[in-house]
Protein backbone atom coordinates (compact mmCIF):
# COMPACT_ATOMS: atom_id res chain seq x y z
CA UNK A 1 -12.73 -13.20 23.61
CA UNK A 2 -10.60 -13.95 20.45
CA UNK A 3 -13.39 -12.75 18.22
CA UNK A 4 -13.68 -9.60 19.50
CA UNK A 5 -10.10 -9.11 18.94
CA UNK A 6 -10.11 -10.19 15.74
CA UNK A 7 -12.83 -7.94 14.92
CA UNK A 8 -11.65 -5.27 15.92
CA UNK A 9 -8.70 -5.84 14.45
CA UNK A 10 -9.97 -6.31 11.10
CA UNK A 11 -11.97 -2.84 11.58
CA UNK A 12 -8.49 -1.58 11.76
CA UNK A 13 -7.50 -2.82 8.47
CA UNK A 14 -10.78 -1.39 6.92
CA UNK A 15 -10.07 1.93 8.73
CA UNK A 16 -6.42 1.83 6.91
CA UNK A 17 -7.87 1.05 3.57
CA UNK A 18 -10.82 3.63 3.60
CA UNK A 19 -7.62 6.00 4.51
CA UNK A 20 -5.72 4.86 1.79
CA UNK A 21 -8.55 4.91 -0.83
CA UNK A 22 -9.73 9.08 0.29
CA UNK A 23 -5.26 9.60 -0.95
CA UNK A 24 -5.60 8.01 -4.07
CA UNK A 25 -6.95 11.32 -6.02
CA UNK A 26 -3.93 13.93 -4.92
CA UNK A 27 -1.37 10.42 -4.92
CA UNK A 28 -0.13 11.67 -1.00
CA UNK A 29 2.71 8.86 -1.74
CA UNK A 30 4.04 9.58 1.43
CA UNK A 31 1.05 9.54 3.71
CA UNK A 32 0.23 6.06 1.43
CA UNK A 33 2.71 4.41 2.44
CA UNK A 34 2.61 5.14 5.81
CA UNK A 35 -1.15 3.80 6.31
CA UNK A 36 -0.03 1.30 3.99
CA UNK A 37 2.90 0.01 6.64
CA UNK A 38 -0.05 0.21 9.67
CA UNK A 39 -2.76 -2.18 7.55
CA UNK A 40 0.37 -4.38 7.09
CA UNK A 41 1.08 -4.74 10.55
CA UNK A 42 -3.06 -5.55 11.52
CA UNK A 43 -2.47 -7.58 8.69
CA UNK A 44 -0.13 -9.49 10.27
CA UNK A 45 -1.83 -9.54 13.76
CA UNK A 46 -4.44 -10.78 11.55
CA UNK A 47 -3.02 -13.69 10.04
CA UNK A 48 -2.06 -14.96 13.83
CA UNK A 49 -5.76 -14.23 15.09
CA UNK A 50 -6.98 -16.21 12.26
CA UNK A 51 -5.60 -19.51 13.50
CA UNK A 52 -7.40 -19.10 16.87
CA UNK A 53 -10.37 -18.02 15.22
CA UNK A 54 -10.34 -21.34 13.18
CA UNK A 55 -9.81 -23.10 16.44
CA UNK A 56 -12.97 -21.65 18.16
CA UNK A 57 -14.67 -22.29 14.95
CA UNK A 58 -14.28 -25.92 15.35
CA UNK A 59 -15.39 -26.37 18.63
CA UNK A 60 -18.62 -24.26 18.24
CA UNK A 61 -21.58 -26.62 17.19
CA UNK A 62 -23.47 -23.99 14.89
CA UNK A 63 -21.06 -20.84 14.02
CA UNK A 64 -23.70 -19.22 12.09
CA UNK A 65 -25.84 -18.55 15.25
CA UNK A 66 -22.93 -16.46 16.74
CA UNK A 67 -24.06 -12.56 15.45
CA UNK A 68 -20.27 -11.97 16.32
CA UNK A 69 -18.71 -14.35 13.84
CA UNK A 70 -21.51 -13.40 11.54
CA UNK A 71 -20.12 -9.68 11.84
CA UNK A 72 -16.86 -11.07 11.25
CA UNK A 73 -17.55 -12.54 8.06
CA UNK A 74 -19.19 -9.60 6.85
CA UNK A 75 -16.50 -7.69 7.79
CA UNK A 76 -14.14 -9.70 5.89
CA UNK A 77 -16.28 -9.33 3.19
CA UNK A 78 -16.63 -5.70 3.24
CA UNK A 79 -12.12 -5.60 2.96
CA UNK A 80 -12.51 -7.73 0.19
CA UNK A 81 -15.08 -5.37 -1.95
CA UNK A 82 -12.89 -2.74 -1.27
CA UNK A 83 -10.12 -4.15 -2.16
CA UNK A 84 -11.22 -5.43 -5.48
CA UNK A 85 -11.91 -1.81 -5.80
CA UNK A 86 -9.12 0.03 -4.92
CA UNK A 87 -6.31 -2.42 -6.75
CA UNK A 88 -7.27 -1.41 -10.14
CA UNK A 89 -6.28 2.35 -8.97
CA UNK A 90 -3.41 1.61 -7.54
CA UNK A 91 -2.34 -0.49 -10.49
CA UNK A 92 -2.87 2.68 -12.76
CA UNK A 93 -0.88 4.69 -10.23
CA UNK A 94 2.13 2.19 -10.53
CA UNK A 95 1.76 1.93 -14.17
CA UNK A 96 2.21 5.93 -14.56
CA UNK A 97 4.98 6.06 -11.68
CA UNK A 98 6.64 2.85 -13.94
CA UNK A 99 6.22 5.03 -17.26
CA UNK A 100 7.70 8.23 -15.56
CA UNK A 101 11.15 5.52 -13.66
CA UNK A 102 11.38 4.52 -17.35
CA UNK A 103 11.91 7.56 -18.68
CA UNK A 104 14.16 9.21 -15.91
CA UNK A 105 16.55 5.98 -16.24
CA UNK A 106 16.39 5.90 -20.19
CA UNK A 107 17.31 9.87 -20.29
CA UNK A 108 20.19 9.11 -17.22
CA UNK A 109 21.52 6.71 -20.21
CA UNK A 110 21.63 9.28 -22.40
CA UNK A 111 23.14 11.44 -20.54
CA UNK A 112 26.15 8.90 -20.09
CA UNK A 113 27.21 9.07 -23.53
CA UNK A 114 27.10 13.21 -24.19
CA UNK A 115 30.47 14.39 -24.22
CA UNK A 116 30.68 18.30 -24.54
CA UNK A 117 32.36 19.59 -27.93
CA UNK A 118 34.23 22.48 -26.18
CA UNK A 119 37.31 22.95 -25.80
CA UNK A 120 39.06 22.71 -22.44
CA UNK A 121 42.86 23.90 -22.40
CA UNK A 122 42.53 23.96 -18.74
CA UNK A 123 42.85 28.22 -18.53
CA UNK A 124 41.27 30.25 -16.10
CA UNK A 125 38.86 32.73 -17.00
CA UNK A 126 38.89 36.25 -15.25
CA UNK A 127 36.40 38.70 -14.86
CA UNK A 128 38.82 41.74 -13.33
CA UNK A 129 38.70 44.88 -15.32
């Protein structure tokens, strides 16, 4: 059934996130952004199962009797709390990761304009003795 799908698809996404969140501490960018990709991609098998969900939804007299859209919901609320809890983190991560692009690109600038003071007449140096 599509419920079932969507739940487990949704555990998927939680599964992605609870990754995500146990990276934050040592900032594994690269293993981020990998489980990052994968929760994007349930997300978006998500966002299709959603629409038959909401069809089902409306044909079902009391949806609140059904324990497996109940465990959907909670579910869904379950991503949400974590979410609300990880995106403070990750803002502070971007905001140092920002600070530290700033200051490469502002010293890259500065390094455009240095011009060495020494003299080049365009002679060879040797070393033989």
């Amino acid at each position: 059934m599509i419920i079932e799908k969507a739940l487990a698809t949704y555990r998927t996404i939680l599964t992605r996130m609870v990754e995500i969140e146990q990276l934050l501490p040592g900032q594994d960018t690269k293993r981020m952004l990998e489980k990052y990709q994968q929760m994007m991609h349930s997300q978006d098998e998500a966002k299709e199962l959603d629409q038959e969900v909401l069809s089902v939804l409306n044909t079902v007299n009391d949806p609140t009797r059904s324990t497996k859209i109940l465990d959907l919901l909670d579910l869904m609320q379950e991503i949400q709390d974590l979410n609300h809890r990880l995106t403070p983190q990750i803002q502070a991560i971007m905001a140092v990761h920002k600070n530290e692009l700033d200051k490469l690109k502002q010293g890259s600038s500065m390094m455009r304009y240095y011009h060495s003071h020494t003299r080049q007449t365009g002679q060879l140096v040797s070393n033989a003795g």
